[in-house]
N, C-alpha and C. Protein backbone atom coordinates (compact mmCIF):
# COMPACT_ATOMS: atom_id res chain seq x y z
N UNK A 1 -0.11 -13.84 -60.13
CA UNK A 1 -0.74 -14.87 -59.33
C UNK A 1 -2.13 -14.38 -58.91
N UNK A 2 -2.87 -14.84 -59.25
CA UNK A 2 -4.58 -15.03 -58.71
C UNK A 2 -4.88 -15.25 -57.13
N UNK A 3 -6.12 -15.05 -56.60
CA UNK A 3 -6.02 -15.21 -55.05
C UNK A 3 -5.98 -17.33 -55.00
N UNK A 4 -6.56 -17.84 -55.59
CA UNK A 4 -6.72 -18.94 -55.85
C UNK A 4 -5.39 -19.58 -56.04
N UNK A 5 -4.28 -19.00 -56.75
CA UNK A 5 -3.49 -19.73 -56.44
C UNK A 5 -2.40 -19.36 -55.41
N UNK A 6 -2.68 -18.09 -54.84
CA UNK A 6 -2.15 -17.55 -53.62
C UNK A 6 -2.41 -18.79 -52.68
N UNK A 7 -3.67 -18.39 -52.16
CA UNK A 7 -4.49 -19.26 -51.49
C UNK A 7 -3.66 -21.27 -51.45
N UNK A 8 -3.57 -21.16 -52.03
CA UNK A 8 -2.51 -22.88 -52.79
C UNK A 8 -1.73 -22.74 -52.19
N UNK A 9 -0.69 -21.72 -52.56
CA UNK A 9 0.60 -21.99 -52.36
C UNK A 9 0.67 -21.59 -50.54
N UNK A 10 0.08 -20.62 -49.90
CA UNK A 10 0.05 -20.41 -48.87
C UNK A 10 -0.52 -22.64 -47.68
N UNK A 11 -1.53 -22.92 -48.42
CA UNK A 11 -1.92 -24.21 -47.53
C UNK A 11 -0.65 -25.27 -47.90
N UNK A 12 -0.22 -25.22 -48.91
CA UNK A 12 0.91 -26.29 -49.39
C UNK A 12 2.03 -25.66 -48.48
N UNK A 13 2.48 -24.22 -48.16
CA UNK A 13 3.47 -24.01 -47.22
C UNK A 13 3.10 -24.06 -46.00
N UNK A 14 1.39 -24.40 -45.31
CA UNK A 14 1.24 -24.60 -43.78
C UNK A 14 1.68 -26.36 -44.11
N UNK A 15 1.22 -26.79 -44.75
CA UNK A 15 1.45 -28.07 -45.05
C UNK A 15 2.55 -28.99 -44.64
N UNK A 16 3.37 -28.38 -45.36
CA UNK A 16 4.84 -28.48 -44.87
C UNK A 16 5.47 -28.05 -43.39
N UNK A 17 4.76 -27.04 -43.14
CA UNK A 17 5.27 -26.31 -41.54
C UNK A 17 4.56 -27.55 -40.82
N UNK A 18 3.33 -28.28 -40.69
CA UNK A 18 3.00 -28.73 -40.29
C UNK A 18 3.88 -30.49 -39.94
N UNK A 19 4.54 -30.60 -40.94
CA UNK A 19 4.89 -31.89 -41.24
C UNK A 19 6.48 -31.69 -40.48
N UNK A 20 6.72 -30.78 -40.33
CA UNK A 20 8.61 -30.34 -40.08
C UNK A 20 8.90 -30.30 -41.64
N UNK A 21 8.36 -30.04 -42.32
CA UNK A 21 9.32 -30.72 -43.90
C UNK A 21 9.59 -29.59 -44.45
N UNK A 22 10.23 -27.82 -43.99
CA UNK A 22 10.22 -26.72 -44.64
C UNK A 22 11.33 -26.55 -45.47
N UNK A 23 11.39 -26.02 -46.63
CA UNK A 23 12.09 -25.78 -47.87
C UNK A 23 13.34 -25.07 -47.12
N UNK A 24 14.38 -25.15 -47.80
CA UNK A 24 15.60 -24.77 -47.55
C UNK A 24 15.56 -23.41 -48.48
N UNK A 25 15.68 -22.43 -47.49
CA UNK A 25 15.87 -20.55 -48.51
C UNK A 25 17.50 -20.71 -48.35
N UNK A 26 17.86 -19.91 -49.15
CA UNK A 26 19.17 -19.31 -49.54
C UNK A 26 19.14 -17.60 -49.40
N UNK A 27 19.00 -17.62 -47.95
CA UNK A 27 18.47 -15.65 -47.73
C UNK A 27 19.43 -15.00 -48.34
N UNK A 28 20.60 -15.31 -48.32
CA UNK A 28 21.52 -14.58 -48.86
C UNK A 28 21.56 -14.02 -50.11
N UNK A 29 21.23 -14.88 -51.01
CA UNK A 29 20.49 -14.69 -52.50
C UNK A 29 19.37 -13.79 -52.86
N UNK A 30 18.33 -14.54 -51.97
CA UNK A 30 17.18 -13.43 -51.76
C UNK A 30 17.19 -12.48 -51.33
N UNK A 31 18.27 -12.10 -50.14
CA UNK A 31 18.12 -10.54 -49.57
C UNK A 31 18.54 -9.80 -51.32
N UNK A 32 19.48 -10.03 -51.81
CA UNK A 32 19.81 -9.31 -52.75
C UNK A 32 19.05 -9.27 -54.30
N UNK A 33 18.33 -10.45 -54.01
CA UNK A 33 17.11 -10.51 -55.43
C UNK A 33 15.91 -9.43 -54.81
N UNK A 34 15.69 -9.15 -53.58
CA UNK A 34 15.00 -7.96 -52.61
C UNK A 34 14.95 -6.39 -52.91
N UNK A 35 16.73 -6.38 -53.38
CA UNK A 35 16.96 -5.03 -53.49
C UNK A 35 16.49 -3.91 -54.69
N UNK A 36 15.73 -4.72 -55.51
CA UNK A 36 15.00 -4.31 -56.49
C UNK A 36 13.64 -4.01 -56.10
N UNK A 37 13.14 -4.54 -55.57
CA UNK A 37 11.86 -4.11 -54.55
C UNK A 37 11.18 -5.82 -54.37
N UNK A 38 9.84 -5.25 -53.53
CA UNK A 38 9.04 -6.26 -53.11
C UNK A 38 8.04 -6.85 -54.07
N UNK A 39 7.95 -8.07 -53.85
CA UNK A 39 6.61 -8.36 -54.94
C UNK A 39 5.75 -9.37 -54.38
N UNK A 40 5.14 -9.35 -52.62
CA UNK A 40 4.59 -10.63 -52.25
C UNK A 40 3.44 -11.02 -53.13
N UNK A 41 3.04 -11.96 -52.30
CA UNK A 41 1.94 -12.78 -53.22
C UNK A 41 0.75 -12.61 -52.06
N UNK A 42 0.61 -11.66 -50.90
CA UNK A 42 -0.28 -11.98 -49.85
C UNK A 42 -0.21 -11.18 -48.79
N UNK A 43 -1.23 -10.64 -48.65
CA UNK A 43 -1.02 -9.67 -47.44
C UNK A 43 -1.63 -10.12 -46.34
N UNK A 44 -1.51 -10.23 -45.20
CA UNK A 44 -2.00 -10.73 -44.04
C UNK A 44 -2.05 -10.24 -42.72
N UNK A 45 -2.70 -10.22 -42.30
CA UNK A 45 -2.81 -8.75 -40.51
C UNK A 45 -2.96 -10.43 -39.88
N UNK A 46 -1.86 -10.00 -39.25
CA UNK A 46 -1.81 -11.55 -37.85
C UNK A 46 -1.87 -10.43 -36.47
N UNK A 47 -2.10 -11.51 -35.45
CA UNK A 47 -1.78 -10.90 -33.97
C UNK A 47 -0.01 -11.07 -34.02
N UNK A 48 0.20 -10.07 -33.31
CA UNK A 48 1.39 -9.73 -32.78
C UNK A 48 2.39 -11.13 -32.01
N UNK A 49 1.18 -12.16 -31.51
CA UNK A 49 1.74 -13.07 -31.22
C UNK A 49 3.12 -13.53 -31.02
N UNK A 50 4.28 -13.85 -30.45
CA UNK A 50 5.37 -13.88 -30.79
C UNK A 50 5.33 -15.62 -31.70
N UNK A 51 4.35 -16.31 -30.75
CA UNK A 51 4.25 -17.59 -31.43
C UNK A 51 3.74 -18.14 -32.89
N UNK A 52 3.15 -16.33 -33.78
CA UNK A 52 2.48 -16.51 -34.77
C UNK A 52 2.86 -15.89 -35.49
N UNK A 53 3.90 -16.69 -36.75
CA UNK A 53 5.03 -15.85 -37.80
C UNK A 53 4.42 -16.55 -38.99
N UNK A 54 3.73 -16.01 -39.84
CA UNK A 54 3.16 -16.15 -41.26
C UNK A 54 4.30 -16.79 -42.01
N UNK A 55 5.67 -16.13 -42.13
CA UNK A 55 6.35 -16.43 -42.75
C UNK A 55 6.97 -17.88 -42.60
N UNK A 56 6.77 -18.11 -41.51
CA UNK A 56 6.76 -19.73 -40.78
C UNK A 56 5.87 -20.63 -40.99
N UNK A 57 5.13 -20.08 -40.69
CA UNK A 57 3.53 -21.07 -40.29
C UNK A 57 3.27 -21.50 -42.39
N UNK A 58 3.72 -20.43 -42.88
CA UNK A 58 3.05 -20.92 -44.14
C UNK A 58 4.60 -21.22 -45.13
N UNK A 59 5.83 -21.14 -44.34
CA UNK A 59 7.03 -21.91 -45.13
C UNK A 59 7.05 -20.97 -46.38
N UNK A 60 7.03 -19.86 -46.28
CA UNK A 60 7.92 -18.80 -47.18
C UNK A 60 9.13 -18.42 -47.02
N UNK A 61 9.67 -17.56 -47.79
CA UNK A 61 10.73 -17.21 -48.15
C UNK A 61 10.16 -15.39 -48.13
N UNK A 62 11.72 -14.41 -47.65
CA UNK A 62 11.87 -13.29 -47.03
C UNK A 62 11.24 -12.35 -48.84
N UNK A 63 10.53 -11.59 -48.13
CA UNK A 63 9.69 -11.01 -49.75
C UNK A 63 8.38 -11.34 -50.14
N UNK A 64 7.87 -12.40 -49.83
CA UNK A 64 7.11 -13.00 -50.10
C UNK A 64 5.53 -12.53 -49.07
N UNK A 65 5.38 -12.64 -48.39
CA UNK A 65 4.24 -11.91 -47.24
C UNK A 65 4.44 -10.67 -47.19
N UNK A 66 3.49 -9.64 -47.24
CA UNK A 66 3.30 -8.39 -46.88
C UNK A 66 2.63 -8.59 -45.43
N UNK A 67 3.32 -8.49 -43.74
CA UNK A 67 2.75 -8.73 -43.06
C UNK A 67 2.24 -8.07 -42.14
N UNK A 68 1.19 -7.32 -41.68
CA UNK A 68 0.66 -6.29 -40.34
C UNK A 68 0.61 -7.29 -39.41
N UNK A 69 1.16 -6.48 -37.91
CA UNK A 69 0.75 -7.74 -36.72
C UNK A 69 0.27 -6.30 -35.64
N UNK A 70 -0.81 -6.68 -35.21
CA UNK A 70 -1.07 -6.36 -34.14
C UNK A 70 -2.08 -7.12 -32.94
N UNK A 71 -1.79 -6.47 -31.88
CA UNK A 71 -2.61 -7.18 -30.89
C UNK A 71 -4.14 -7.35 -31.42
N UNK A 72 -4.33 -8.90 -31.20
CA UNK A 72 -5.82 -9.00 -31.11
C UNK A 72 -6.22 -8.81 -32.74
N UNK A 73 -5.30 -9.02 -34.23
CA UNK A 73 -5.85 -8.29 -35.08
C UNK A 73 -6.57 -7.10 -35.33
N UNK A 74 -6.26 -6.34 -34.24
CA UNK A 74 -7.08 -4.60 -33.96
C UNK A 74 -6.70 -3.99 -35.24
N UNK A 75 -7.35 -3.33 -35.88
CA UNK A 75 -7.23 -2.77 -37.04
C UNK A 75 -7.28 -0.78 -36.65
N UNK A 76 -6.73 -0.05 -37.03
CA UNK A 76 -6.83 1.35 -36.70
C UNK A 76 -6.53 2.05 -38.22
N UNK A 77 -6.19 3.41 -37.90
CA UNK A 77 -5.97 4.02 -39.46
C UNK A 77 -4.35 3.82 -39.70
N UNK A 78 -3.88 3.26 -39.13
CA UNK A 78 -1.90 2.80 -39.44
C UNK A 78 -1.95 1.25 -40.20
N UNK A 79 -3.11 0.92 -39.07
CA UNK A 79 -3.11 -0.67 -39.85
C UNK A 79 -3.69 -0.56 -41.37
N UNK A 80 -4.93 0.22 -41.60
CA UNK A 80 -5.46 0.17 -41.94
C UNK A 80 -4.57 0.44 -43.67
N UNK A 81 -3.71 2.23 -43.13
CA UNK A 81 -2.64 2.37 -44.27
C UNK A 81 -2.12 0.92 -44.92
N UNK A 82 -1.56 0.56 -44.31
CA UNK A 82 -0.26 -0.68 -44.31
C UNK A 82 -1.12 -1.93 -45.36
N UNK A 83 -2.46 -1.75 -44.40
CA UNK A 83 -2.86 -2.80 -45.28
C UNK A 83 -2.88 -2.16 -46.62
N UNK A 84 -3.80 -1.16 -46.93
CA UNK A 84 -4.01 -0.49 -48.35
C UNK A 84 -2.64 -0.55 -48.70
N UNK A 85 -1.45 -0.36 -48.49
CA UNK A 85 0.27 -0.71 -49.23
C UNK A 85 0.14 -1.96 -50.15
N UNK A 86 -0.58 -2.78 -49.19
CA UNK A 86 -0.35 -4.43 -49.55
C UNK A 86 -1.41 -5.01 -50.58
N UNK A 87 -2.45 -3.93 -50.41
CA UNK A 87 -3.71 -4.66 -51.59
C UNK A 87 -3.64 -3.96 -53.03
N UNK A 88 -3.13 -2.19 -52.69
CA UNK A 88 -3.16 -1.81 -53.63
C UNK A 88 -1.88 -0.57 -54.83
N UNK A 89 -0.70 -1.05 -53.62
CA UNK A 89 0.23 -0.83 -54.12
C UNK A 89 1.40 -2.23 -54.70
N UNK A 90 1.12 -3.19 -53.71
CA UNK A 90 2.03 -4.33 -53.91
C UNK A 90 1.03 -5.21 -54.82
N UNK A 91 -0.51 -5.08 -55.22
CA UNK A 91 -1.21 -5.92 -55.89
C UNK A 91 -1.24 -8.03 -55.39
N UNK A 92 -1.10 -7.42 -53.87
CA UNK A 92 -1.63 -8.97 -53.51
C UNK A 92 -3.02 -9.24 -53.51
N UNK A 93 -3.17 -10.47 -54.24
CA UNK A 93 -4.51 -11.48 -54.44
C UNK A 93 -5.52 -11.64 -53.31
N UNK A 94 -4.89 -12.08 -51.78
CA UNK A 94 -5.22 -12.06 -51.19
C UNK A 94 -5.07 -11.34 -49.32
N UNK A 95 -5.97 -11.08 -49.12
CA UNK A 95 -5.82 -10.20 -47.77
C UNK A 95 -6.33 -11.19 -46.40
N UNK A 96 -5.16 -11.77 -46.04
CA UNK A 96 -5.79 -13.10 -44.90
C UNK A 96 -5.90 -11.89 -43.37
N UNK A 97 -7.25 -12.36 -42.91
CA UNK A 97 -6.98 -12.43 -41.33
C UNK A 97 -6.48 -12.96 -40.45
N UNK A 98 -5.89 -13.34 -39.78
CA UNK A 98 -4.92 -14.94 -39.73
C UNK A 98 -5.43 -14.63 -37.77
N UNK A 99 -5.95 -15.41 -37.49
CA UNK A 99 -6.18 -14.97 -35.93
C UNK A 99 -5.53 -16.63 -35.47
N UNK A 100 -5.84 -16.91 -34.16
CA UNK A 100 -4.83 -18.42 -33.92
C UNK A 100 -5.89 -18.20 -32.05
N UNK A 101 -5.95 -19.60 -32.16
CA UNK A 101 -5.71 -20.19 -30.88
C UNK A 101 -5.39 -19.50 -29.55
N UNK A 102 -6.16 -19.36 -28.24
CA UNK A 102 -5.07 -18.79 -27.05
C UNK A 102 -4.51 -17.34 -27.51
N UNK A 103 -5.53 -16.62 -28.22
CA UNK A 103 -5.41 -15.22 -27.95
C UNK A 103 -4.95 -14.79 -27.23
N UNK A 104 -3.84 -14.04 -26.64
CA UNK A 104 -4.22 -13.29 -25.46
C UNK A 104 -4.88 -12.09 -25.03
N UNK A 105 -4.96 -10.97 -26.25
CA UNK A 105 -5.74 -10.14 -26.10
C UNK A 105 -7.24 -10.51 -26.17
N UNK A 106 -7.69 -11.46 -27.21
CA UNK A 106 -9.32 -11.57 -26.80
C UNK A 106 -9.53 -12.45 -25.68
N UNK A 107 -8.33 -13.27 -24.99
CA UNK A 107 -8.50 -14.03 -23.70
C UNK A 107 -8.55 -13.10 -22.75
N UNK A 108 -7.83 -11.45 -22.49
CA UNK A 108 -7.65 -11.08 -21.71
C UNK A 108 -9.14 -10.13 -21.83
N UNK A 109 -9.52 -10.03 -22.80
CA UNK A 109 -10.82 -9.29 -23.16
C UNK A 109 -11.63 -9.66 -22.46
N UNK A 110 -11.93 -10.90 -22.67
CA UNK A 110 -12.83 -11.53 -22.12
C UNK A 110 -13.31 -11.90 -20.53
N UNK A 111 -12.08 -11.76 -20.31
CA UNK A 111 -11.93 -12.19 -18.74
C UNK A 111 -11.82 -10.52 -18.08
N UNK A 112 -11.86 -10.08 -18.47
CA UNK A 112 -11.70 -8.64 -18.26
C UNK A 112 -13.05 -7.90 -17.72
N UNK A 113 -13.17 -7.54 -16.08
CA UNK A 113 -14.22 -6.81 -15.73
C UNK A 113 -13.48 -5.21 -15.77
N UNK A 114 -14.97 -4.42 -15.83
CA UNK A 114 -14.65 -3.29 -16.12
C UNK A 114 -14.19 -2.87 -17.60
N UNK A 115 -13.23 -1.72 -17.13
CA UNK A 115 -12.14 -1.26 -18.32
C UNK A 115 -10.57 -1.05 -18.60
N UNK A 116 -9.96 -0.69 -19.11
CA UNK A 116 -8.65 -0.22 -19.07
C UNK A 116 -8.66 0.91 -19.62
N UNK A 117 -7.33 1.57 -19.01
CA UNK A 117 -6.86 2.94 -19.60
C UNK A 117 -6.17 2.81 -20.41
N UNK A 118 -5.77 3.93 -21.28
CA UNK A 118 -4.88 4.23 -22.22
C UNK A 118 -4.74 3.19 -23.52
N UNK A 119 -3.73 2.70 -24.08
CA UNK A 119 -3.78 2.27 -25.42
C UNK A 119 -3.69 0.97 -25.53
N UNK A 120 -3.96 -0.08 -23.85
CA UNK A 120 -4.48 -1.15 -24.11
C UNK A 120 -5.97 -1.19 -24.80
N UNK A 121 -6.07 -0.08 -23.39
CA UNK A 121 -7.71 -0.22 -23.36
C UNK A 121 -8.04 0.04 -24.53
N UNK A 122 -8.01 0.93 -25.63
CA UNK A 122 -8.34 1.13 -26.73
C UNK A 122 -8.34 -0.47 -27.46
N UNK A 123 -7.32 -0.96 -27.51
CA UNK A 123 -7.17 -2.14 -28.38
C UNK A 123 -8.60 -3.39 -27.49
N UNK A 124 -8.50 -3.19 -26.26
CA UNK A 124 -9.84 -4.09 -25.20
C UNK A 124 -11.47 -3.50 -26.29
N UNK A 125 -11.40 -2.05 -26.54
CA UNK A 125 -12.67 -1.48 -27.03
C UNK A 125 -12.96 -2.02 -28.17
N UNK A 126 -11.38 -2.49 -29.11
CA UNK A 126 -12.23 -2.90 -30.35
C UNK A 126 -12.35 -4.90 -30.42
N UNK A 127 -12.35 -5.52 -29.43
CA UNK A 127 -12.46 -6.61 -29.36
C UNK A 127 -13.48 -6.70 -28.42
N UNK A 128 -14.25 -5.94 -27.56
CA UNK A 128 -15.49 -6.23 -26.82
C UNK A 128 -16.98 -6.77 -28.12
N UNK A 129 -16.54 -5.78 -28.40
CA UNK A 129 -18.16 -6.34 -29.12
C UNK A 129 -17.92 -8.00 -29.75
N UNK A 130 -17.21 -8.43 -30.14
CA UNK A 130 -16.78 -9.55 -30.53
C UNK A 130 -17.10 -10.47 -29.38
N UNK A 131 -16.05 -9.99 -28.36
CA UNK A 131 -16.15 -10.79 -26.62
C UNK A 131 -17.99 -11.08 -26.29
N UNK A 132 -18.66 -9.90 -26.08
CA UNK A 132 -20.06 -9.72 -25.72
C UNK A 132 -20.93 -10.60 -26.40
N UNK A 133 -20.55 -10.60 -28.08
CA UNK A 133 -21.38 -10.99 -28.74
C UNK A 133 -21.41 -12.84 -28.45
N UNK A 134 -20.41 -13.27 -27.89
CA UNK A 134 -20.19 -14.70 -27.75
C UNK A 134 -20.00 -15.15 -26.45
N UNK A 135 -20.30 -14.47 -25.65
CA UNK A 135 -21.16 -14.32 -24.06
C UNK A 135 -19.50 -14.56 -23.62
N UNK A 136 -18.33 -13.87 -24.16
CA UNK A 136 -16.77 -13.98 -23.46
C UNK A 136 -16.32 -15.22 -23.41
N UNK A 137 -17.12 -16.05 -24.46
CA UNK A 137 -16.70 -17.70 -24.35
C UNK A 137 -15.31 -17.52 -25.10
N UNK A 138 -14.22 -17.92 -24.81
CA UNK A 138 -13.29 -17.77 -25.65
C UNK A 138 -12.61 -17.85 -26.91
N UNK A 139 -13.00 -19.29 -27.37
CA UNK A 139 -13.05 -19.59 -28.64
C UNK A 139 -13.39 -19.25 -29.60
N UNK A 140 -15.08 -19.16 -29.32
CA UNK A 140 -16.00 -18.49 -30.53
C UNK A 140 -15.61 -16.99 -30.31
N UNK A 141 -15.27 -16.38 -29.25
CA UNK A 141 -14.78 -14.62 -29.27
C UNK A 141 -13.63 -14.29 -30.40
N UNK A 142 -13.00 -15.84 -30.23
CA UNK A 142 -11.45 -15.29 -31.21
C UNK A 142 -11.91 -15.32 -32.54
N UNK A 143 -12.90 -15.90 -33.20
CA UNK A 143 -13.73 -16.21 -34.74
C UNK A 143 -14.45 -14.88 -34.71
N UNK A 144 -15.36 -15.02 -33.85
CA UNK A 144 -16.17 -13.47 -33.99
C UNK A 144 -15.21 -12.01 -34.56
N UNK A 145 -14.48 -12.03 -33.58
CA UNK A 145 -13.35 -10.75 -33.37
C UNK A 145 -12.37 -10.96 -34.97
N UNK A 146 -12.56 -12.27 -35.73
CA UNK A 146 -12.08 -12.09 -36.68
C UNK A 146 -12.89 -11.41 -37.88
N UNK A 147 -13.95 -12.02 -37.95
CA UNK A 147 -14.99 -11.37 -38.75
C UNK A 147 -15.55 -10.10 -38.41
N UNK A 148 -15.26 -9.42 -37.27
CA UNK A 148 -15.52 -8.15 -37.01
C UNK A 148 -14.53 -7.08 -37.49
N UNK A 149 -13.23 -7.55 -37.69
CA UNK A 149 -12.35 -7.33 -38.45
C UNK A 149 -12.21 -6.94 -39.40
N UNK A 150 -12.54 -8.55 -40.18
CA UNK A 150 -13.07 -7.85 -41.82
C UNK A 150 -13.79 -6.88 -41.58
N UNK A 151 -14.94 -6.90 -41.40
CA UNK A 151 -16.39 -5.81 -41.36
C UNK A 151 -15.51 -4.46 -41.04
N UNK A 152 -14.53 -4.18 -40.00
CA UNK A 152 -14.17 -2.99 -39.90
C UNK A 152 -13.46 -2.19 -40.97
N UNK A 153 -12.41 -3.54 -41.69
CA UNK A 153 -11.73 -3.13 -42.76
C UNK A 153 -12.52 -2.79 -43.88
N UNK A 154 -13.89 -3.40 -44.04
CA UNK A 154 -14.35 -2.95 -45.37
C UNK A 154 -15.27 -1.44 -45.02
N UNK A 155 -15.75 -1.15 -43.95
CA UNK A 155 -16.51 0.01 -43.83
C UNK A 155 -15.45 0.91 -43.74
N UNK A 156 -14.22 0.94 -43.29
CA UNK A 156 -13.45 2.17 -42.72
C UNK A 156 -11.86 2.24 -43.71
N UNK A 157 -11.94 1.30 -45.31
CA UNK A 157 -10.96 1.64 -46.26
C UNK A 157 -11.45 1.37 -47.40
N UNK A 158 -12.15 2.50 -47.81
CA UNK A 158 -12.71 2.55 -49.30
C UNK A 158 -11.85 1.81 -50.56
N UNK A 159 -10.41 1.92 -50.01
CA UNK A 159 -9.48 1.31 -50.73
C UNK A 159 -9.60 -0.21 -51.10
N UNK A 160 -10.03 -0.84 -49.45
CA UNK A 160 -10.11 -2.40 -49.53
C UNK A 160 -11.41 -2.47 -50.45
N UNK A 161 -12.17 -2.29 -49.93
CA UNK A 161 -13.67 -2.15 -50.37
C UNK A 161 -13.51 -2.18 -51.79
N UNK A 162 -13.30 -1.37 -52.56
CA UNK A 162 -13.08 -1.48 -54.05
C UNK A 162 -12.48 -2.41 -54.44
N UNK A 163 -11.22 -2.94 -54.08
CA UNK A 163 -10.40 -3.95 -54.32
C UNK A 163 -11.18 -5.58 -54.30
N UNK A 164 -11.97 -5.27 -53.34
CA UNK A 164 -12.67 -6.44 -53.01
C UNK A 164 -13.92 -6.58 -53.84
N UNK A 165 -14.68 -5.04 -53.83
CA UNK A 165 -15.66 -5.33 -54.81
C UNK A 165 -15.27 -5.48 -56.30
N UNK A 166 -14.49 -5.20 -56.47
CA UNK A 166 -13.52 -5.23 -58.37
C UNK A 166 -13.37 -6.78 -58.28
N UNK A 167 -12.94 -7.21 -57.22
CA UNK A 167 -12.38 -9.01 -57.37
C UNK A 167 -10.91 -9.13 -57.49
N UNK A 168 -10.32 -7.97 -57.22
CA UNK A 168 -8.94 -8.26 -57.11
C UNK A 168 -7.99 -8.21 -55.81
N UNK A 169 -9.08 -8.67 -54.94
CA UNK A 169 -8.33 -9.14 -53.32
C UNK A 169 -9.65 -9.86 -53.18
N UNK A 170 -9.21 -11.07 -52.40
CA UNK A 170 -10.10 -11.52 -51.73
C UNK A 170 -9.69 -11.59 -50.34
N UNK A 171 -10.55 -11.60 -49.50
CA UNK A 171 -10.26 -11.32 -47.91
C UNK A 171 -10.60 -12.90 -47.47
N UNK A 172 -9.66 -13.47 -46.60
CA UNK A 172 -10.04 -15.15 -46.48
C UNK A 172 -9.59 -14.80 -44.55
N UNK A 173 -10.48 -15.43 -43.99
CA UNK A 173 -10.58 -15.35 -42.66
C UNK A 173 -9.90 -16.74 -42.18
N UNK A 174 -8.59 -16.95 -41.03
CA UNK A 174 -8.27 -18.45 -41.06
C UNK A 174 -7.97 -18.14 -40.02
N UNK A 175 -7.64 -19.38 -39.31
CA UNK A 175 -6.96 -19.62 -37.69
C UNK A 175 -6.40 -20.71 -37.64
N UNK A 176 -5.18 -19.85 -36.78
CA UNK A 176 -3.86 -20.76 -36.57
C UNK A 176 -4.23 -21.27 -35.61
N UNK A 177 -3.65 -23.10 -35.34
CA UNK A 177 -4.07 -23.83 -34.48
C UNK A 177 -2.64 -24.13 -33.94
N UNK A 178 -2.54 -23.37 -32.24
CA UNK A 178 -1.10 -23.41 -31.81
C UNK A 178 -0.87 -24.82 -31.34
N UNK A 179 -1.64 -25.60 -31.42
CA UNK A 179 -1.74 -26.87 -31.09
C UNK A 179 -1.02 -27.66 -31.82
N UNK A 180 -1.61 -27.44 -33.46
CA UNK A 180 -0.79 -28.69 -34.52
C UNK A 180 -0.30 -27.50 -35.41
N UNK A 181 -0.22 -26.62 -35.48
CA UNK A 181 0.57 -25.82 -36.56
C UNK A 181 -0.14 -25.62 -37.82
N UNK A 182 -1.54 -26.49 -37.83
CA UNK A 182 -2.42 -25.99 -38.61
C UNK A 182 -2.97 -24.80 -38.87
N UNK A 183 -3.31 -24.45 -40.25
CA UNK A 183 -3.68 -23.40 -40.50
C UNK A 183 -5.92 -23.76 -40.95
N UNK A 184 -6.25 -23.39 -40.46
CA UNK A 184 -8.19 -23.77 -41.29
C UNK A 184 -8.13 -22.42 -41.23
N UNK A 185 -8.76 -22.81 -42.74
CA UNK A 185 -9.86 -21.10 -43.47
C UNK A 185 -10.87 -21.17 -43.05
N UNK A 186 -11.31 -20.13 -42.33
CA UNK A 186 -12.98 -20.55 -41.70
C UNK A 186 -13.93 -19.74 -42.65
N UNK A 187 -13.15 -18.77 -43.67
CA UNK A 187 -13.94 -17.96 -44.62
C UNK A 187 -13.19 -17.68 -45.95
């Protein structure tokens, strides 16, 4: 599968999430078609969100998403591993940012005087410049903080970087809309 038709099959399964109309899995089947190994079609770093499940939002089936979640889409050298698993060991097409609506870490960023300690605060450090750059308006902070993202992933994993410059990942920037269950690619 190509990122292009990754890309397809991922909007045809928000599609459906969107409508209530999601495909009936047979996990039982699949856990055991699993046990041979993984073969998604898509790797994706979401926020931790509890309200934001890829495997939902885009109406897949268990195998199928290679998924990182962390707060705020913060990217570090664990995320960073996990992702390189997914671009260049599992050979997915595409590498989504998937950020959504009602952040709470770039909401709490934002609203946030001063600093924090310890390993929030770390995760607050890599969503300020994002926050700053969009005067802590919220909305545009959660878009910014996505594309700052990318930018981090391609300077700090030579791995992605190649993958991306070869043409065999494409990195697509989107946001979940907790509102309608929509998914928009903003890149």
């Amino acid at each position: 599968m190509n990122a292009e038709e990754a890309m397809e099959r991922l909007m045809e399964g928000n599609a459906r999430f969107v409508k209530g109309d999601a495909k009936k899995y047979d996990f039982i089947a699949r856990r055991k078609e699993l046990l041979e190994g993984q073969h998604p079609f898509a790797t994706i770093l979401t926020c931790s969100d509890s309200r934001v499940r890829p495997e939902f939002i885009f109406d897949t089936n268990i195998g199928e998403i290679f998924n990182i979640e962390t707060a705020g889409n913060v990217v570090d050298s664990v995320a960073l591993g996990s992702i390189e698993y997914g671009v260049e060991h599992l050979n997915t097409p595409i590498l989504m940012v998937l950020g959504h609506t009602k952040c709470g870490a770039v909401t709490a960023c934002c609203q946030l005087e001063g600093e924090l300690a310890g390993n929030l605060g770390e995760i607050m450090k890599k969503i300020k410049p994002a926050a700053l750059k969009k005067n802590k308006e919220i909305d545009p902070a959660i878009e910014e903080n996505m594309h700052c993202v990318k930018e981090c992933m391609l300077q700090n994993s030579p791995v992605i970087k190649k993958f991306v410059d070869e043409g065999k990942v494409k990195v697509v920037l989107a946001k979940y809309l907790l509102e309608t269950g929509e998914v928009k690619v903003l890149e």
